[in-house]
C-alpha atoms as a PDB file:
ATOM      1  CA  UNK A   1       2.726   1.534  22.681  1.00  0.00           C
ATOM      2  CA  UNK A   2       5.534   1.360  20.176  1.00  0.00           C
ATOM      3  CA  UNK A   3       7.685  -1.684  19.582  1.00  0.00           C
ATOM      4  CA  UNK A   4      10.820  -2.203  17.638  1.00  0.00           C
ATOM      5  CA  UNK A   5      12.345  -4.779  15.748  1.00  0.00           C
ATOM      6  CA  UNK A   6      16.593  -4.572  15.801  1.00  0.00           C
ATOM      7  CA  UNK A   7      19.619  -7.262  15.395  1.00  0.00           C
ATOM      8  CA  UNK A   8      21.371  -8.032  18.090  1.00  0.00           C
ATOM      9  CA  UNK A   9      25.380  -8.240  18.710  1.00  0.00           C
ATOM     10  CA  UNK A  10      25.136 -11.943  17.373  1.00  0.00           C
ATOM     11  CA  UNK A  11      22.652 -11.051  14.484  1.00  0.00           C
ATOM     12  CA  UNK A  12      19.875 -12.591  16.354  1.00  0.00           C
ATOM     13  CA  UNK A  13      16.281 -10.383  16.399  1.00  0.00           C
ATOM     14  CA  UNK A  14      14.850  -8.682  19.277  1.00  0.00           C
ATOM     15  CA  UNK A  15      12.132  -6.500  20.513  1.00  0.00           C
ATOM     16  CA  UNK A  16      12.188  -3.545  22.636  1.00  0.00           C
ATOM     17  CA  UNK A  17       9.323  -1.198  23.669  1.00  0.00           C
ATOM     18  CA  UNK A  18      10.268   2.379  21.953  1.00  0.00           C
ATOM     19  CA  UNK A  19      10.508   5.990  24.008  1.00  0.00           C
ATOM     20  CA  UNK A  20      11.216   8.685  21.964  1.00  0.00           C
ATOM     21  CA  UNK A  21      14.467   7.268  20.748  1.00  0.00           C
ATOM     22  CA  UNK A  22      15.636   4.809  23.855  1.00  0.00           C
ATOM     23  CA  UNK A  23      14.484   1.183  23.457  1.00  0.00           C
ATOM     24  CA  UNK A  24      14.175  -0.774  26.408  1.00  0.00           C
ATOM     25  CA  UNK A  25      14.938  -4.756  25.213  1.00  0.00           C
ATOM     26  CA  UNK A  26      12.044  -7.046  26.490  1.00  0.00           C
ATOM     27  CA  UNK A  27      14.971  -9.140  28.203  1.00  0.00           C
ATOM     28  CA  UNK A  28      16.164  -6.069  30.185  1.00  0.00           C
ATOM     29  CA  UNK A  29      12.146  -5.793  31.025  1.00  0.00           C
ATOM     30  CA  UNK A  30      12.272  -9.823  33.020  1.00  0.00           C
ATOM     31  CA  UNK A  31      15.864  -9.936  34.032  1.00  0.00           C
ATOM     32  CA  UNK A  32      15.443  -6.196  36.339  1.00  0.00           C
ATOM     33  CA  UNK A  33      11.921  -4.737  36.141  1.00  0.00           C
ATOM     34  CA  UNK A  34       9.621  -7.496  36.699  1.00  0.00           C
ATOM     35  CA  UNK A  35       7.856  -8.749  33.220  1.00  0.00           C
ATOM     36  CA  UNK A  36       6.733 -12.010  33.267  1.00  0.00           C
ATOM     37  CA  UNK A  37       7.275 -14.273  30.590  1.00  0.00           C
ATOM     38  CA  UNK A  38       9.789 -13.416  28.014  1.00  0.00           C
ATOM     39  CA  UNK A  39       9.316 -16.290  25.838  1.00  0.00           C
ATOM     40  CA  UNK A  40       5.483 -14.823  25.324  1.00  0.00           C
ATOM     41  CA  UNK A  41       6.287 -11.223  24.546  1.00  0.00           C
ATOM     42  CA  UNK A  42       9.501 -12.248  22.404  1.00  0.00           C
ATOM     43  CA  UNK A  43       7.533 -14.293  20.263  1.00  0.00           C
ATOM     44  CA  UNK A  44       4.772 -11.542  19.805  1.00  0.00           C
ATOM     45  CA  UNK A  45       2.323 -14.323  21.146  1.00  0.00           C
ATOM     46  CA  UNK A  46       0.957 -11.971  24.380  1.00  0.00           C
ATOM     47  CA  UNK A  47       0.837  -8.380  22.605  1.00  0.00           C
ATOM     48  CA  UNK A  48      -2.651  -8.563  23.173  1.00  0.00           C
ATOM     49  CA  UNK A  49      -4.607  -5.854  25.181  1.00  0.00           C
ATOM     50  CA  UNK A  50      -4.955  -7.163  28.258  1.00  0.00           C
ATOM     51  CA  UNK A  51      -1.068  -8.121  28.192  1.00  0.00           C
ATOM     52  CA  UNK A  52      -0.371  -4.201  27.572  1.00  0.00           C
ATOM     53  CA  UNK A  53      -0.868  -2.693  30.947  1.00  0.00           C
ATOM     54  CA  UNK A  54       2.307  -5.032  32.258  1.00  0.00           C
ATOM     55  CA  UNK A  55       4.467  -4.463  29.790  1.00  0.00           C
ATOM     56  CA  UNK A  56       3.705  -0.313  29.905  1.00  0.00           C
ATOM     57  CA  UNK A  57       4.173  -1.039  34.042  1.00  0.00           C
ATOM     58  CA  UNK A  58       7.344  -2.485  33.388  1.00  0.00           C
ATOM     59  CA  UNK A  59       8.658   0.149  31.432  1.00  0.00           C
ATOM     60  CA  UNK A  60       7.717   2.651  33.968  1.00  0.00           C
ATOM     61  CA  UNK A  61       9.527   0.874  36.560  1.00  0.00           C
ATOM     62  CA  UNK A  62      12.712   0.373  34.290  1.00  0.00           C
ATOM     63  CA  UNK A  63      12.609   4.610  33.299  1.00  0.00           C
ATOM     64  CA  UNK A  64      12.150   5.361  36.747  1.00  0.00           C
ATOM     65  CA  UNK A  65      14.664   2.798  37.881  1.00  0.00           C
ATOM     66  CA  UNK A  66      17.375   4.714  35.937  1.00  0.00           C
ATOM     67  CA  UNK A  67      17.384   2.033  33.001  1.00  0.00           C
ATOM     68  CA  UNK A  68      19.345   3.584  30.144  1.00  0.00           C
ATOM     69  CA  UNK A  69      18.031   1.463  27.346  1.00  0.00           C
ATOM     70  CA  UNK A  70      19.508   1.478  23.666  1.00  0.00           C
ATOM     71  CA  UNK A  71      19.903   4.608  21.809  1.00  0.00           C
ATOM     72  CA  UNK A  72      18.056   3.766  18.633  1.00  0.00           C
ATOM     73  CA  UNK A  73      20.824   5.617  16.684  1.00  0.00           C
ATOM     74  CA  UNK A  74      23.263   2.905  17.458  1.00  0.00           C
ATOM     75  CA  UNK A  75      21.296  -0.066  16.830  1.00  0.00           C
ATOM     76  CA  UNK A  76      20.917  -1.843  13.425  1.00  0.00           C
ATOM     77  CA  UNK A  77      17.028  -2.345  12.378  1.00  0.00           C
ATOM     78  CA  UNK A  78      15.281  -4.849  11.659  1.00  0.00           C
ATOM     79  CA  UNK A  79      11.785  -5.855  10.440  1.00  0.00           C
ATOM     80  CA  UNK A  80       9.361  -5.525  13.428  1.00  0.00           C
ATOM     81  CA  UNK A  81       8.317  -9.340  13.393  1.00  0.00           C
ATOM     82  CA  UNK A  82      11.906 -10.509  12.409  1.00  0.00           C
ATOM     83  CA  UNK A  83      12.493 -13.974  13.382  1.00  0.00           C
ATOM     84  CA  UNK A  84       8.751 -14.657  14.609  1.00  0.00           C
ATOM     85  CA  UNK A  85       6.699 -14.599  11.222  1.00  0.00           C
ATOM     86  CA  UNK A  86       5.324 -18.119   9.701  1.00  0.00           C
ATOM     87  CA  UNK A  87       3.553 -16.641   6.868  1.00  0.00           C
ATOM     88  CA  UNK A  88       2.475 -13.428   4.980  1.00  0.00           C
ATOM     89  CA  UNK A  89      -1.019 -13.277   3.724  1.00  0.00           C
ATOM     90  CA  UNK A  90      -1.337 -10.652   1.568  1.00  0.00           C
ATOM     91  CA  UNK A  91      -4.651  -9.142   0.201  1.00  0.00           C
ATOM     92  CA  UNK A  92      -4.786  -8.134  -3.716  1.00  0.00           C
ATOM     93  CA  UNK A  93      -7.419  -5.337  -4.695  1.00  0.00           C
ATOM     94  CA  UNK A  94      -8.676  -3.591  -1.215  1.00  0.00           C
ATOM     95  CA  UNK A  95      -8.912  -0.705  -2.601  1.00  0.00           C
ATOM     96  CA  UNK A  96     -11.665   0.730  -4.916  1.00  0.00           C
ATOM     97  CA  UNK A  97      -8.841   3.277  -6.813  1.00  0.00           C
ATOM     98  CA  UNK A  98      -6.090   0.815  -7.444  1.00  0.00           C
ATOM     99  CA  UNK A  99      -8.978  -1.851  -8.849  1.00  0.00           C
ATOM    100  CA  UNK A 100     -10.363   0.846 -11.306  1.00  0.00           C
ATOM    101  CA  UNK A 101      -6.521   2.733 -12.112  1.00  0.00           C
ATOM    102  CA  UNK A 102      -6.362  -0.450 -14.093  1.00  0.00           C
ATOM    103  CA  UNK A 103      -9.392  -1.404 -15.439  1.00  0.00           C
ATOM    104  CA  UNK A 104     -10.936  -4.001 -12.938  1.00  0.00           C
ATOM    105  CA  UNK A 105     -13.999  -4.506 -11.265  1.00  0.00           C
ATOM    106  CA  UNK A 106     -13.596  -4.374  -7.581  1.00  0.00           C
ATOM    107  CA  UNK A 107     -13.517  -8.530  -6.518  1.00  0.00           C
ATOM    108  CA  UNK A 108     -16.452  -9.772  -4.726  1.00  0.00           C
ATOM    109  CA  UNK A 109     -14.227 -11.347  -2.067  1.00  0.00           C
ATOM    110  CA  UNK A 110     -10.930 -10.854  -0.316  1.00  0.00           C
ATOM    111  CA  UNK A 111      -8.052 -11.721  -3.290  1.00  0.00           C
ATOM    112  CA  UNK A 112      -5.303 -13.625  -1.250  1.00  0.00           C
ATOM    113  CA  UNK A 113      -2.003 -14.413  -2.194  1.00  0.00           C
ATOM    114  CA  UNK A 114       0.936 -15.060  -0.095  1.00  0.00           C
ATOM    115  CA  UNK A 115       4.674 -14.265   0.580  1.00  0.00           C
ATOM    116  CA  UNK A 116       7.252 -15.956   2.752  1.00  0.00           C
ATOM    117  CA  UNK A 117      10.199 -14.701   4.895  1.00  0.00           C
ATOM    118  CA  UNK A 118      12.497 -14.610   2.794  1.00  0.00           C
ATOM    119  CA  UNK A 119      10.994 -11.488   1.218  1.00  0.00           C
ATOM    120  CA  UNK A 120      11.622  -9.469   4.578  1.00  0.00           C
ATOM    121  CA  UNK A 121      14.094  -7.051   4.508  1.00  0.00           C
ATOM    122  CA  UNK A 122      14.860  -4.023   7.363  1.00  0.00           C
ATOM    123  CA  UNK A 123      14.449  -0.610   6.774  1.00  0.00           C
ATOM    124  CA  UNK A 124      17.398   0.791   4.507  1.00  0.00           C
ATOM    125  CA  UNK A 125      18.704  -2.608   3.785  1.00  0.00           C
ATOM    126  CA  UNK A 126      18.520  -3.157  -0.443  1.00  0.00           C
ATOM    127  CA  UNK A 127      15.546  -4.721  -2.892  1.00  0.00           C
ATOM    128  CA  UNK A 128      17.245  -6.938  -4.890  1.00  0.00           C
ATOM    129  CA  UNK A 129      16.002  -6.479  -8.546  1.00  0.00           C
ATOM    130  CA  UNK A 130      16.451 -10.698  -9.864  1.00  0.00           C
ATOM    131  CA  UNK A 131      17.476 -11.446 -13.749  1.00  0.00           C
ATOM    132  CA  UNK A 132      15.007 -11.536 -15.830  1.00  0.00           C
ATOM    133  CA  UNK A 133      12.687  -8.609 -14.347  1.00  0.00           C
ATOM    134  CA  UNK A 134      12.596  -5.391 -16.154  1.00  0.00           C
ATOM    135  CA  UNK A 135       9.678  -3.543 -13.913  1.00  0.00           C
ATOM    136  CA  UNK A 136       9.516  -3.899 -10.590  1.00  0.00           C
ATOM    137  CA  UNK A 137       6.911  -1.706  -8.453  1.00  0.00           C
ATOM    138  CA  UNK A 138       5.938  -0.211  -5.400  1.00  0.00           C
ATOM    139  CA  UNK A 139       3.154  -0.516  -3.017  1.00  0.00           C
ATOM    140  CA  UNK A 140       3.065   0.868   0.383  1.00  0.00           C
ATOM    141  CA  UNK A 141       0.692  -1.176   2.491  1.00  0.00           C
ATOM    142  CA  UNK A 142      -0.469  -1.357   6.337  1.00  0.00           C
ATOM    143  CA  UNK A 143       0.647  -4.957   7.754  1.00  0.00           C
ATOM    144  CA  UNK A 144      -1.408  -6.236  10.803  1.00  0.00           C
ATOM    145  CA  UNK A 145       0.853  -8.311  12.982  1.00  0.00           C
ATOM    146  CA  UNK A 146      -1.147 -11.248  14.589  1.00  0.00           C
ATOM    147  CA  UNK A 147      -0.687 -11.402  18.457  1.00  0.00           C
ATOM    148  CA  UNK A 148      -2.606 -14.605  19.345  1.00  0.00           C
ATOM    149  CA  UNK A 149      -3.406 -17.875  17.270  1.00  0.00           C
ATOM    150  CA  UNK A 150      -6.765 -16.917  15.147  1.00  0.00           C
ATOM    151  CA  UNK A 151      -8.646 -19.879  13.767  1.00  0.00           C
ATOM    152  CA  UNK A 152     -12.435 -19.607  12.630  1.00  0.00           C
ATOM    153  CA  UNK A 153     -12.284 -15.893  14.215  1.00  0.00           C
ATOM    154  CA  UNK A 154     -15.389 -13.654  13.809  1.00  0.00           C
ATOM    155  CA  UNK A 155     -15.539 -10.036  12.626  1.00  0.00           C
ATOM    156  CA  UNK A 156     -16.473  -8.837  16.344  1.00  0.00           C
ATOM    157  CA  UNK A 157     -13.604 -11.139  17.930  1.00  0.00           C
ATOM    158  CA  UNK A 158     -10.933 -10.272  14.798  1.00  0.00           C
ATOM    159  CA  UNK A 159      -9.107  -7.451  16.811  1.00  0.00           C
ATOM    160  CA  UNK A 160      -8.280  -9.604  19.829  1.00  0.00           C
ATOM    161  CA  UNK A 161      -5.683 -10.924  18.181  1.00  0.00           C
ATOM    162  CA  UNK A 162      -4.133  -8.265  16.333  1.00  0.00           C
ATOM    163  CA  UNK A 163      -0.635  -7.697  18.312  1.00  0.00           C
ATOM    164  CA  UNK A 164      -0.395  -3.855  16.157  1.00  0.00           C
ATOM    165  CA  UNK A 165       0.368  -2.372  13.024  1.00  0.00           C
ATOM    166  CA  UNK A 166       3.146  -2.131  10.940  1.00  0.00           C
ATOM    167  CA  UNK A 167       4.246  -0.494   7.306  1.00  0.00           C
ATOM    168  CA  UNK A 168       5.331  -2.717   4.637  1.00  0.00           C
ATOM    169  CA  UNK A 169       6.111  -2.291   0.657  1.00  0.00           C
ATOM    170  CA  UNK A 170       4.504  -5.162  -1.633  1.00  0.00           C
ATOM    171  CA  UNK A 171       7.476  -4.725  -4.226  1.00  0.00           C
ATOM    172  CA  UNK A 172       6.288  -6.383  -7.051  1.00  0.00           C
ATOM    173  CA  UNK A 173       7.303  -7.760 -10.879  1.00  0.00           C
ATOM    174  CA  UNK A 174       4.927  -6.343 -12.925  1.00  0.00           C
ATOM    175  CA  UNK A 175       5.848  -8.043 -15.975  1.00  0.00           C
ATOM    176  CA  UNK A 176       6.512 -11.774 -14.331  1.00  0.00           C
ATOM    177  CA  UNK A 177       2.627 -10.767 -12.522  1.00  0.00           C
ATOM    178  CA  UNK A 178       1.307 -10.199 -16.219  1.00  0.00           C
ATOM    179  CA  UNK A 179       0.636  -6.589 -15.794  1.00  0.00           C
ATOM    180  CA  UNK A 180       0.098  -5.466 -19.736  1.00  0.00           C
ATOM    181  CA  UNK A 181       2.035  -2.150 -19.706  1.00  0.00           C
ATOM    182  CA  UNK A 182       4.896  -3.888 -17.710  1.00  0.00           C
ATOM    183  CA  UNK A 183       4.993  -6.365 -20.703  1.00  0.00           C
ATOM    184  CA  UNK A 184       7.368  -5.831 -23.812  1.00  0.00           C
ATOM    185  CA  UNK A 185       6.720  -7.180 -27.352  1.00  0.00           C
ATOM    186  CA  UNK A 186       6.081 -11.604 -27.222  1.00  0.00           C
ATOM    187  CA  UNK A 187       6.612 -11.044 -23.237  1.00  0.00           C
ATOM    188  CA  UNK A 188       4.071 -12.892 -21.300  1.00  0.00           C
ATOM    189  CA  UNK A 189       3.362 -13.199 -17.343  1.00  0.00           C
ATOM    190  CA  UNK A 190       4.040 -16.405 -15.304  1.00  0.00           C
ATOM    191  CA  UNK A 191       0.286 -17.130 -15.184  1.00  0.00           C
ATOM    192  CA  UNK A 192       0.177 -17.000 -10.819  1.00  0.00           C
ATOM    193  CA  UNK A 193       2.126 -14.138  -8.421  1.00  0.00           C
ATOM    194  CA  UNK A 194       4.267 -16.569  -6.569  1.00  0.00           C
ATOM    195  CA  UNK A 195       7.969 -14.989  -8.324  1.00  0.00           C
ATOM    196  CA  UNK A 196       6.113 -11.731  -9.076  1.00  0.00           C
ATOM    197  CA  UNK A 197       5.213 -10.654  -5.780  1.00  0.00           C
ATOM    198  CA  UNK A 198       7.360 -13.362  -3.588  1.00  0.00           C
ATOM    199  CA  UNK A 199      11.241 -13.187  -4.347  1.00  0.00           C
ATOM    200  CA  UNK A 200      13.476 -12.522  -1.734  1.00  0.00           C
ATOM    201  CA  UNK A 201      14.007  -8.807  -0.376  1.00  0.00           C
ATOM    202  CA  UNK A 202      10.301  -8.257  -1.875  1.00  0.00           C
ATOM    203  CA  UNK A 203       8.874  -7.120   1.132  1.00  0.00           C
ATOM    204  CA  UNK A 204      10.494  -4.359   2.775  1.00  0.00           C
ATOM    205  CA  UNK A 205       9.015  -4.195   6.778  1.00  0.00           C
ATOM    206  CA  UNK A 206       9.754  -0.782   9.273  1.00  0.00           C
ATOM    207  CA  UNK A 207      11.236  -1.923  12.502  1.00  0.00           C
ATOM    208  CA  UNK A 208       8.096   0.226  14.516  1.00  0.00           C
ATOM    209  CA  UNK A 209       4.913  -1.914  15.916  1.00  0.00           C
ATOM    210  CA  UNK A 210       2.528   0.005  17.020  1.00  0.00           C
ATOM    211  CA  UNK A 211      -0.439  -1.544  19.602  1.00  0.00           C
ATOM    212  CA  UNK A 212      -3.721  -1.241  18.403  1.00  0.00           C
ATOM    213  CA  UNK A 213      -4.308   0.799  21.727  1.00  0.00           C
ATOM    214  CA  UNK A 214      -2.803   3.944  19.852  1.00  0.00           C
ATOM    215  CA  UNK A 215      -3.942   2.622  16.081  1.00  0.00           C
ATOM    216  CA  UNK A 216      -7.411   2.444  14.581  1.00  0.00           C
ATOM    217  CA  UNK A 217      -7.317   1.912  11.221  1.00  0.00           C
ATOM    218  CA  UNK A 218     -10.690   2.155  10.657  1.00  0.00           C
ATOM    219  CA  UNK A 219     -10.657   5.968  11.368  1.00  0.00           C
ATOM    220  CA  UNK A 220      -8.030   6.552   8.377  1.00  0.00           C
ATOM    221  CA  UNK A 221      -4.034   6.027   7.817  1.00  0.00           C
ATOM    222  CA  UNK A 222      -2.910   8.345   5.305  1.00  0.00           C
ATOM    223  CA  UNK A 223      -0.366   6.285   3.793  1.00  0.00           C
ATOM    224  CA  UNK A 224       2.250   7.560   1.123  1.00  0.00           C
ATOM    225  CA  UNK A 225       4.976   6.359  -1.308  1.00  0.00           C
ATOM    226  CA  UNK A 226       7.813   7.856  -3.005  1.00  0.00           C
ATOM    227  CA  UNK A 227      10.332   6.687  -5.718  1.00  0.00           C
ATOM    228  CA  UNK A 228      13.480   8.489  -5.039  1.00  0.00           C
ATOM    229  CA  UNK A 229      15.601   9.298  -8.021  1.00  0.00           C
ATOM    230  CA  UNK A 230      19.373   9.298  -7.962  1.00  0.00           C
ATOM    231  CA  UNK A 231      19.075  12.916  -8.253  1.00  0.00           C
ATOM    232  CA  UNK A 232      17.833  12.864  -4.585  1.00  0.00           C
ATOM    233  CA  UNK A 233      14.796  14.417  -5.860  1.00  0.00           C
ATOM    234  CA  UNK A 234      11.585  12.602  -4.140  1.00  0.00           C
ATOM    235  CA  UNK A 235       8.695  11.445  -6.789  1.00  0.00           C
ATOM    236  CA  UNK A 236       4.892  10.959  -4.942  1.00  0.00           C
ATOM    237  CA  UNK A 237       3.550   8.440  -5.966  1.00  0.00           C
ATOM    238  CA  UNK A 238       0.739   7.178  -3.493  1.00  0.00           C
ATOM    239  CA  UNK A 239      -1.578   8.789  -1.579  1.00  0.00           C
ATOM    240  CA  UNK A 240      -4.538   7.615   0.004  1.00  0.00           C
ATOM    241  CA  UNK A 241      -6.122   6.155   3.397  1.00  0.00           C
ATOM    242  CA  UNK A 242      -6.934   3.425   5.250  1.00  0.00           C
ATOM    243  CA  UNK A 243     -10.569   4.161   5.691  1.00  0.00           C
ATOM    244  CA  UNK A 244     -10.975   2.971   1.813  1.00  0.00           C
ATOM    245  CA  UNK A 245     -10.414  -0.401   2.147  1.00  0.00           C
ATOM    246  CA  UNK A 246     -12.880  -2.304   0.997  1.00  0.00           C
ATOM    247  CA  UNK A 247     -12.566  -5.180   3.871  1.00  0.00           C
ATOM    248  CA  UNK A 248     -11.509  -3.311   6.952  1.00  0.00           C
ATOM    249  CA  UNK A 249      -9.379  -5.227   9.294  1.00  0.00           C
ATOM    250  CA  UNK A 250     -11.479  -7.304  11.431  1.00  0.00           C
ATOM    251  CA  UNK A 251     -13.352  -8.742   7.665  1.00  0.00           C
ATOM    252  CA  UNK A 252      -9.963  -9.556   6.523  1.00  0.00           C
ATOM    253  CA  UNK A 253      -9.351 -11.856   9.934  1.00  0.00           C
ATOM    254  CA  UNK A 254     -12.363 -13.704   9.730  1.00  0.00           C
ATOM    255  CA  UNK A 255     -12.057 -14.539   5.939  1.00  0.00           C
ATOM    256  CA  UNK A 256      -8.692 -15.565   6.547  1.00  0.00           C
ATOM    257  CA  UNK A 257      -9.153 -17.361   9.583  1.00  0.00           C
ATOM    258  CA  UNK A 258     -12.040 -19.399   8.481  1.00  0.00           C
ATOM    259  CA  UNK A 259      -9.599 -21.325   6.052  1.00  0.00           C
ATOM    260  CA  UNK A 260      -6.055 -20.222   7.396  1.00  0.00           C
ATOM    261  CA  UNK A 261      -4.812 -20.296  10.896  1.00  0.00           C
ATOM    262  CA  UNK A 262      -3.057 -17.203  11.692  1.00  0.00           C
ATOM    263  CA  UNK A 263      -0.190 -17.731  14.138  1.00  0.00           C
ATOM    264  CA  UNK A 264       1.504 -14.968  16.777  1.00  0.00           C
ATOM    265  CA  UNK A 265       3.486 -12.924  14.255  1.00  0.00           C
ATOM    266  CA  UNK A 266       2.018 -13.806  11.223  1.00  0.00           C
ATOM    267  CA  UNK A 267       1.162 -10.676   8.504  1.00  0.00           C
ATOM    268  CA  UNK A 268      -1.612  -9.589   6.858  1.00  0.00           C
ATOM    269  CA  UNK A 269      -0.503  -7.187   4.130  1.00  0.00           C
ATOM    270  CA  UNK A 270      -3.747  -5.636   3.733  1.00  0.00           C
ATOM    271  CA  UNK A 271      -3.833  -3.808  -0.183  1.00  0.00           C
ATOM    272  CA  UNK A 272      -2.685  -0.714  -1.504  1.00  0.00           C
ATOM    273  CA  UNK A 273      -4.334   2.650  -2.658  1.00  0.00           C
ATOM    274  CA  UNK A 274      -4.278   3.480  -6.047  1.00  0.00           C
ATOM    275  CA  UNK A 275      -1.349   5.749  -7.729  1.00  0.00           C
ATOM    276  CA  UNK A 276       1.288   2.765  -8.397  1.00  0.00           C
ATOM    277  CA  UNK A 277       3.618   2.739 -11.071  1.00  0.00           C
ATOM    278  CA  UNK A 278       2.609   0.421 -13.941  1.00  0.00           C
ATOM    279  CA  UNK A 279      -0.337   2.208 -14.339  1.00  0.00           C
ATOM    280  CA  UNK A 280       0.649   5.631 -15.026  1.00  0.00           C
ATOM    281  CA  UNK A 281       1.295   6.757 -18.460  1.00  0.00           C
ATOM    282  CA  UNK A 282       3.988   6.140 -19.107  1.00  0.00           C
ATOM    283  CA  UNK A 283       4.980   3.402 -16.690  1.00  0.00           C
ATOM    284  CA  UNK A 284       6.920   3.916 -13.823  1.00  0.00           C
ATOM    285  CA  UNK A 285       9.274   1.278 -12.841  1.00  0.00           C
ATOM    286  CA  UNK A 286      11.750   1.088 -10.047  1.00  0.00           C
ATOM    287  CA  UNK A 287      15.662   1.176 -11.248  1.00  0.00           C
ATOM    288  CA  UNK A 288      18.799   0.670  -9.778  1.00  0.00           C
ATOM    289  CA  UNK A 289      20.176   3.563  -8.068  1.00  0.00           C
ATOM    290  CA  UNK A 290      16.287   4.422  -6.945  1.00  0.00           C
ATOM    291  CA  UNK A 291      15.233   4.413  -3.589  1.00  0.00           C
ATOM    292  CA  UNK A 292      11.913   3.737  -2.387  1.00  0.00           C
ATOM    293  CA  UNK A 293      10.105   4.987   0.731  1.00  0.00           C
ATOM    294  CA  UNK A 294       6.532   3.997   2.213  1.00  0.00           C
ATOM    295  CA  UNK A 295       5.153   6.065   5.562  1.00  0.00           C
ATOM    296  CA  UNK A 296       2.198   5.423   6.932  1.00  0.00           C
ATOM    297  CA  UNK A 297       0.070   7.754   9.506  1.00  0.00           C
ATOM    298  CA  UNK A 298       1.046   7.694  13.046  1.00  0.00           C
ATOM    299  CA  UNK A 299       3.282   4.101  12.090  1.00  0.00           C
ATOM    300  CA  UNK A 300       6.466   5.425  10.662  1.00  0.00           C
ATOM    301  CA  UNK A 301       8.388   4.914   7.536  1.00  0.00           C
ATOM    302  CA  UNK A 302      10.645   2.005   5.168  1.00  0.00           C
ATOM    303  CA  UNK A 303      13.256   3.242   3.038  1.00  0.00           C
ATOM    304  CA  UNK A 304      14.780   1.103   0.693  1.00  0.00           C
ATOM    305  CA  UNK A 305      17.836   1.154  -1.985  1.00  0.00           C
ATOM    306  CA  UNK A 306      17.109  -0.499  -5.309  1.00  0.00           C
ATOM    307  CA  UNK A 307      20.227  -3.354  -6.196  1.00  0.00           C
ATOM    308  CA  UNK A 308      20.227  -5.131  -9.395  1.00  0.00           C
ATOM    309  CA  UNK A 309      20.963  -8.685  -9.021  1.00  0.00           C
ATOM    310  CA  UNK A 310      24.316  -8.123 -10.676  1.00  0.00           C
ATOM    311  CA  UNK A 311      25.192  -5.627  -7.892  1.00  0.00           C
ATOM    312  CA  UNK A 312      24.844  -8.047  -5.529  1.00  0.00           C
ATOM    313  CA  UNK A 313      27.254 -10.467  -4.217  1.00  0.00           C
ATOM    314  CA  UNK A 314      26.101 -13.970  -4.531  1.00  0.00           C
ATOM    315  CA  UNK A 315      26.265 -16.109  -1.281  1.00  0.00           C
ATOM    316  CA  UNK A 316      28.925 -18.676  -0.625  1.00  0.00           C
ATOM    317  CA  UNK A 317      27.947 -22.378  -1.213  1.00  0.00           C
END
C-alpha cells in the first residue's frame, strides 16, 4: 500500500492512501466507508500489518462506492510523516563504499546522530543554504517510518513496528561536519554534526509511504542521486543498494530501541551508499540555482531547489 503526505486547505498535514494518482484522505475513509479509528491511522500509530487489511477494505469500498478522491496533481505535498514525527535518528556509515570513499574503517557499531523537524521539507519545496556554509552535500537515504512505540525491540520483533518506507536526502555541511576537502585554508569543523547535518530544510522527505507489505529492503533498493545544474543537465552522483547496508533494518531497531524509544512516526534515516560529493576529486558541492533529486526503488523520488540564505525571505518577528 502507498500512502501520501499533502497540506491541507488550512495548511494542516494529512494522509491519504495513493491509487495511481487519486488519494483517498483517511478522514473520507471513517466519515463514509467504514475505517475505524482515525486518530490511530492519522497519527501513523496503527500502520502496522495486521491494521492493513482494513484500511485496503476501506478503500475498496470507497472506489467501488464512487468516491472521487483528490487528484494528486492538485494537491500541495508534503513530507510523508508531516506533523507526526518526534525525532529523526539517523545512522552515519552503513555502508561499506561511503566508509572506504573516504578513508575510514567501517564502525564496529551503528554511528547515530540525530535531526529534528525542523529539517523536513516537501518534495520541490527549497534547501536553504545558511551563512557561513560554503559546501553543502547530498545523500539520498531510505527512511523507515515507525508505526508502533518500539522500546527494547529485538531483531526478530524489529519489523512489527515499521509503519513503511520512505526516501529522504541527509543534506549536509561538509565543512561545519569537518569533512577535510570541504575545508578551506585555517577553516576548521564544529567538532559534533548537530549544525552540519541538522539546520532547518536539511532533510528533504517524498510525500509516498510505502507498507512494508510491498517493500523489503533486505532484497535490494537501488537508490540514486542527482545534482541538477542550472543548465538542466542531470549529474549522477549515487548509485547503489539497499542490500549493502551493513545493519539491515531490523539491527538498526533493536540497537536503537535498546537505548531510544521510537515513537509512531518517528525516522530512521538509515546511511547512504558511497558516490557523494566531498569526496570526489575535485569536490562537488551543492550551489544555488542547483537542484537535487534522490529516488529510491519501488519508493519514489524528492526533488529539491537549492536557496542561499540571502535568497530567502526572513520570517516576521
Amino acid at each position: 500500500m502507498r500512502l501520501y503526505g499533502y497540506l491541507d486547505e488550512v495548511d494542516m498535514a494529512r494522509v491519504g492512501v495513493l491509487r495511481g494518482s487519486r488519494v483517498y484522505p483517511i478522514e473520507a475513509l471513517v466519515r463514509r466507508w467504514g475505517l475505524d479509528d482515525e486518530t490511530r491511522y492519522e497519527s501513523l500509530g496503527g500502520i502496522a500489518e495486521e491494521h492493513l487489511v482494513e484500511l485496503a477494505d476501506a478503500v475498496e469500498r470507497a472506489v467501488s462506492g464512487g468516491e472521487p478522491g483528490l487528484d494528486i496533481a492538485h494537491l500541495r505535498s508534503a513530507p510523508a510523516v508531516g506533523g507526526f514525527v518526534s525525532k529523526i535518528v539517523c545512522v552515519g556509515l552503513n555502508y561499506r563504499d561511503h566508509a572506504a570513499e573516504g578513508g575510514r574503517e567501517a564502525p564496529a557499531r551503528p554511528l547515530l546522530f540525530a535531526k529534528f523537524e525542523n529539517a523536513l521539507v516537501a518534495d520541490g519545496q527549497p534547501v536553504i543554504r545558511p551563512e557561513g556554509t560554503h559546501a553543502l552535500d547530498l545523500e539520498v537515504e531510505l527512511g523507515v517510518v515507525i508505526g508502533r512505540t518500539a522500546r527494547r525491540v529485538s531483531r526478530a520483533a524489529a519489523l512489527e513496528h515499521v509503519a513503511g518506507y520512505v526516501v529522504v536526502n541527509d543534506i549536509s555541511a561538509r565543512d561545519w561536519q569537518g569533512t577535510p576537502p570541504a575545508l578551506r585554508p585555517g577553516e576548521k569543523g564544529d567538532g559534533q554534526w548537530l549544525r552540519a547535518k541538522g539546520s532547518d530544510t536539511f532533510l528533504p522527505m517524498g510525500p509516498v509511504l510505502v507498507t512494508p507489505d510491498e517493500l523489503d529492503p533486505a532484497t535490494g533498493l537501488r537508490l540514486r542521486s542527482w545534482r541538477i545544474t542550472p543548465d538542466g543537465e542531470e549529474h549522477l552522483m549515487q548509485d547503489g543498494s539497499t542490500a549493502d547496508m551493513l545493519w539491515g533494518v531490523p539491527a538498526l531497531i533493536e540497537f536503537i530501541s535498546a537505548a531510544i524509544t521510537l515513537q509512531p512516526g518517528d525516522v530512521i534515516a538509515t546511511g547512504t551508499p558511497s558516490g557523494v560529493g566531498v569526496f570526489r576529486d575535485p569536490p562537488v558541492f551543492l550551489e544555488p540555482g542547483d537542484r537535487v533529486r534522490c529516488e529510491i526503488e519501488g519508493i519514489g523520488t524528492v526533488e529539491n531547489p537549492i536557496v542561499d540564505w540571502s535568497d530567502e525571505p526572513a520570517a516576521e518577528a
